[in-house]
Structure formats: structure tokens, C-alpha cells
Protein backbone atom coordinates (compact mmCIF):
# COMPACT_ATOMS: atom_id res chain seq x y z
CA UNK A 1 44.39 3.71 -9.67
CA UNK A 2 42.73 1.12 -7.23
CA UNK A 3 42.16 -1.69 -9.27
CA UNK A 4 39.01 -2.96 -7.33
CA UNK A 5 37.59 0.53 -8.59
CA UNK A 6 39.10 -0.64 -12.44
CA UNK A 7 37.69 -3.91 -12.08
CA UNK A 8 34.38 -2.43 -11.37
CA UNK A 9 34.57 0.05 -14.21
CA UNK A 10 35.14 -2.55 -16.74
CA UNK A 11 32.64 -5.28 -15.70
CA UNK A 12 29.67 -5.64 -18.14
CA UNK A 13 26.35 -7.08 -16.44
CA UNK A 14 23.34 -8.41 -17.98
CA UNK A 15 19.96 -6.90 -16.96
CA UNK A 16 19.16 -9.49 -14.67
CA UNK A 17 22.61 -9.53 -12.52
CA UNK A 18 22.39 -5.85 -12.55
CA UNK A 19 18.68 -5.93 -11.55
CA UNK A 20 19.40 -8.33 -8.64
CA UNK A 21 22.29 -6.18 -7.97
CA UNK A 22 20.10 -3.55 -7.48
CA UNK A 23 17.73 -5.11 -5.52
CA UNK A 24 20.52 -5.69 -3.21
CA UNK A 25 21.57 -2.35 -3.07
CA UNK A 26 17.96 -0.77 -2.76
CA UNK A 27 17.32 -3.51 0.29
CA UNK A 28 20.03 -2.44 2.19
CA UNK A 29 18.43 1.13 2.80
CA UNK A 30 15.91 3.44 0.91
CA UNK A 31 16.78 4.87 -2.13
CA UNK A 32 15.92 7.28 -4.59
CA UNK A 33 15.63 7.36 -8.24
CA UNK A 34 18.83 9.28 -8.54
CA UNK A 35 20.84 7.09 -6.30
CA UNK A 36 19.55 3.89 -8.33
CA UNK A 37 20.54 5.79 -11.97
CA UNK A 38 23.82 6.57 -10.85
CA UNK A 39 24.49 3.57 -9.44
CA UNK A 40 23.16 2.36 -13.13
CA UNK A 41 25.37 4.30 -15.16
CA UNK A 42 28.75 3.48 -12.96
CA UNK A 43 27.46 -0.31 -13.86
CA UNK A 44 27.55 0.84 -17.63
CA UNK A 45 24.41 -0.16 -18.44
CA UNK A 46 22.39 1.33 -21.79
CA UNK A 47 19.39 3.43 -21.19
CA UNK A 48 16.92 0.99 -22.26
CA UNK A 49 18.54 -1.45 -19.57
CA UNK A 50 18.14 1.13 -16.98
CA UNK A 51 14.12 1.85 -17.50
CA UNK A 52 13.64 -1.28 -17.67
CA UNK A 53 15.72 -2.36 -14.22
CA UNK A 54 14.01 1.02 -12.68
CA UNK A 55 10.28 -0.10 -13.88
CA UNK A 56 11.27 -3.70 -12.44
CA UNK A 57 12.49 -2.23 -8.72
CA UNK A 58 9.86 -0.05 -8.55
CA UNK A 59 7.14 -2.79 -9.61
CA UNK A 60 8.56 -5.31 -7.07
CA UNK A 61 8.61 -2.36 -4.18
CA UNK A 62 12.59 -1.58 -4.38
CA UNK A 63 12.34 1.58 -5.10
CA UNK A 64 9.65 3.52 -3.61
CA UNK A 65 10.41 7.94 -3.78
CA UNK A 66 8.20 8.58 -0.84
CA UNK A 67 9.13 5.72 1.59
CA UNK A 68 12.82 7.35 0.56
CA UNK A 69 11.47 10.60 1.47
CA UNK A 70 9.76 9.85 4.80
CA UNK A 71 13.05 7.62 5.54
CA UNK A 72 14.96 10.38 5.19
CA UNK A 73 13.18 13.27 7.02
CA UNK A 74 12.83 10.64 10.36
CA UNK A 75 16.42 9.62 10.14
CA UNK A 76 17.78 13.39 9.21
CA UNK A 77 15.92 15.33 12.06
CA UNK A 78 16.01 12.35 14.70
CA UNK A 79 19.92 11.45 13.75
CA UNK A 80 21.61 14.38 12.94
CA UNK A 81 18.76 17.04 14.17
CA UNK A 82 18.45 18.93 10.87
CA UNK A 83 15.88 21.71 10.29
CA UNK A 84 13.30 21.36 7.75
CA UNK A 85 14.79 24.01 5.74
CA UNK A 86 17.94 21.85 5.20
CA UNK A 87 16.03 18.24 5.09
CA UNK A 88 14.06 20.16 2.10
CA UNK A 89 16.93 21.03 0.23
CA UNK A 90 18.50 17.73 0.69
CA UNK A 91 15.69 16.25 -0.84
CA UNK A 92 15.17 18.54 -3.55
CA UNK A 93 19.52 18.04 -4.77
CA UNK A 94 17.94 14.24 -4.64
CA UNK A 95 15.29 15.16 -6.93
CA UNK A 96 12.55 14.41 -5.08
CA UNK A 97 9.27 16.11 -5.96
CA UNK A 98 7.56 19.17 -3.84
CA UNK A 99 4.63 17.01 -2.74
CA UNK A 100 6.23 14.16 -2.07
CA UNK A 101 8.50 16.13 -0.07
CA UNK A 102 5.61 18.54 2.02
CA UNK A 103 4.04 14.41 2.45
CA UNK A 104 7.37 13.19 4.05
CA UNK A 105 8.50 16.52 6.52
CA UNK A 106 4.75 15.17 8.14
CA UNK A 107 7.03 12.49 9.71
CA UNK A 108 8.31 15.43 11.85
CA UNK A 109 5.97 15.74 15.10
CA UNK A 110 5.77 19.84 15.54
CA UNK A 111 5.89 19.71 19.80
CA UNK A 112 9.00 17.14 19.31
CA UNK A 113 10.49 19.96 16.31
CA UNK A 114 10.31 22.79 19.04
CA UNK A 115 12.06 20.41 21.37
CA UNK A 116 15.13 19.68 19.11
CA UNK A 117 15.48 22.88 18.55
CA UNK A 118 16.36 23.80 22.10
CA UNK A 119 17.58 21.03 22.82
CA UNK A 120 20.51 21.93 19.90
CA UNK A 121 20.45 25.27 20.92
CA UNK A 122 21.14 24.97 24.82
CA UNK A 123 24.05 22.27 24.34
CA UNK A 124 25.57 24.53 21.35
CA UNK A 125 25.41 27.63 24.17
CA UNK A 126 26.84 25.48 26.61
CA UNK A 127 30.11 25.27 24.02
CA UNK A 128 30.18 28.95 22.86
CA UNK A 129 32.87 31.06 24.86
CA UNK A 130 32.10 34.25 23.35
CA UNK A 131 32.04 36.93 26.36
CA UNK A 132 29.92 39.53 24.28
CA UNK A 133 26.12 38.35 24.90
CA UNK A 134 25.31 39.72 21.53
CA UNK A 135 27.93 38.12 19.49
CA UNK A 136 27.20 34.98 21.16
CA UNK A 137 23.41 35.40 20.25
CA UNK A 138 24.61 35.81 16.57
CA UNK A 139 27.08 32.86 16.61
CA UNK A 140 24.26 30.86 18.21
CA UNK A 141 21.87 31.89 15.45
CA UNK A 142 23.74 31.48 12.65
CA UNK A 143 24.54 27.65 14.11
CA UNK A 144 20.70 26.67 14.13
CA UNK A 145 20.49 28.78 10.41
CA UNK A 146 23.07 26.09 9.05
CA UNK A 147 21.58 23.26 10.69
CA UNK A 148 18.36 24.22 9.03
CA UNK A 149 15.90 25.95 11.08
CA UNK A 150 13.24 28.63 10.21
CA UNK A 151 14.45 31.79 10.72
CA UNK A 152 11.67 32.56 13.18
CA UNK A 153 12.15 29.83 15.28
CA UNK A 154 16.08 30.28 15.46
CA UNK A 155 15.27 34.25 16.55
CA UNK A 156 13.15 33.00 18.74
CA UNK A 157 14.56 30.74 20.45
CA UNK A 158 18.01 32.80 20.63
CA UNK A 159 16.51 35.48 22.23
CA UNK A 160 14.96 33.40 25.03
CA UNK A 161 18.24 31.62 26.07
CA UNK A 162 19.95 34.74 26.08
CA UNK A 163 17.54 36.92 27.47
């Protein structure tokens, strides 16, 4: 076993190192409540420890679910170009809630959503060597399915480019 993961395991902190611990952590990039519990529990701290160190982070603006949530959807869909479909679902495993998540997918501009879609689409066409147009327009679909586009849109858009 590593023994910086041991060490770790075995350390006991008080609520105030493990609240400044957290602060740390939650500064260094949004979190969410589950993120901040876990990282609670792998500290070993007691229940009452952790609602209090959660009540303290979110009092002091640490911890903030729907800065999280609009954090997420921008850096999701501009980094990695997800759909909403798969940012949703994302967020949801996180536990966030259904209207903070319909308030953060707002952070997605509609004009520039069409865009990214093609824009994912043409350069995934570009690497597909299937001869049989049809089979290509399937493997192309069921690329911008994963990635977490409507339905719809992905039909839509696959029938265009390989029109």
C-alpha cells in the first residue's frame, strides 16, 4: 500500500484544520456538496463535524451548488464539447438539483450550441473511413449520441453532412 495514502487514512483533524483544509480544496475549483462530503469522510471526520464544516463553507461562499453547476456546464460544453443530455446527467450522478441544473445549462448560448455541434460533427466525419454512406451516417450519429446531443439535433445534423 502507498504509505502517503496510509498516512492520510490515519490522520485525525480537528474541525478547524479540516475546515481550512477545505477551504483550500473548495478554492482551488468549484465544488459540490458531494465532492466536499467525500472528501469529509476520507478525512474521518464525525457527522456532526461535517454539517458543521459544510454550514461554515457554504456561509463563507466555499461552497456554492449553482456557481458549481454553471462552472461546470461552461467548462463541460466549451472544454470537452459535451451535449446537454450528458452535462445533465453529470450533474444529476453529482447530485445536483433539477432547477439548479435547468438555471446552469442557461450558461450554454443556443446559436454557439448549434455551432459545436457541427463543428464536432464535421471534424469526427473528416476521421470516419467507413465507405458505406449509411453506415458512416450511423457511426457519426451514434458519436454525437455519446457525446450528449439531442437526438434531433444529432439526426439532423447527420443527415445534412451526408446528404
Amino acid at each position: 500500500m502507498n504509505f502517503q495514502l496510509l498516512k492520510e487514512s490515519q490522520q485525525s483533524y480537528t474541525v478547524k484544520e479540516a475546515t481550512i483544509k477545505l477551504m483550500q480544496f473548495c478554492a482551488y475549483r468549484d465544488r459540490c456538496h458531494k465532492e466536499v462530503e467525500e472528501k469529509l469522510r476520507e478525512m474521518n471526520m464525525i457527522p456532526a463535524a461535517q454539517e458543521q464544516i459544510i454550514m461554515e463553507l457554504m456561509q463563507e461562499n466555499f461552497l456554492n451548488e449553482e456557481r458549481f453547476a454553471r462552472s461546470f456546464v461552461r467548462g463541460k460544453f466549451r472544454i470537452k464539447k459535451w451535449g446537454k443530455i450528458k452535462i445533465k446527467q453529470e450533474l444529476k450522478f453529482k447530485e445536483i438539483s433539477t432547477p439548479i441544473i435547468k438555471l446552469a445549462l442557461t450558461e450554454i448560448d443556443e446559436q454557439k450550441y448549434i455551432s459545436t455541434l457541427y463543428e464536432v460533427a464535421e471534424k469526427k466525419l473528416k476521421l470516419l473511413k467507413e465507405p458505406d454512406k449509411f453506415k458512416k451516417k450511423r457511426k457519426l450519429a451514434d458519436f454525437l449520441l455519446r457525446k450528449g446531443y439531442e437526438s434531433n439535433l444529432v439526426y439532423e445534423v447527420a443527415n445534412e453532412l451526408l446528404e
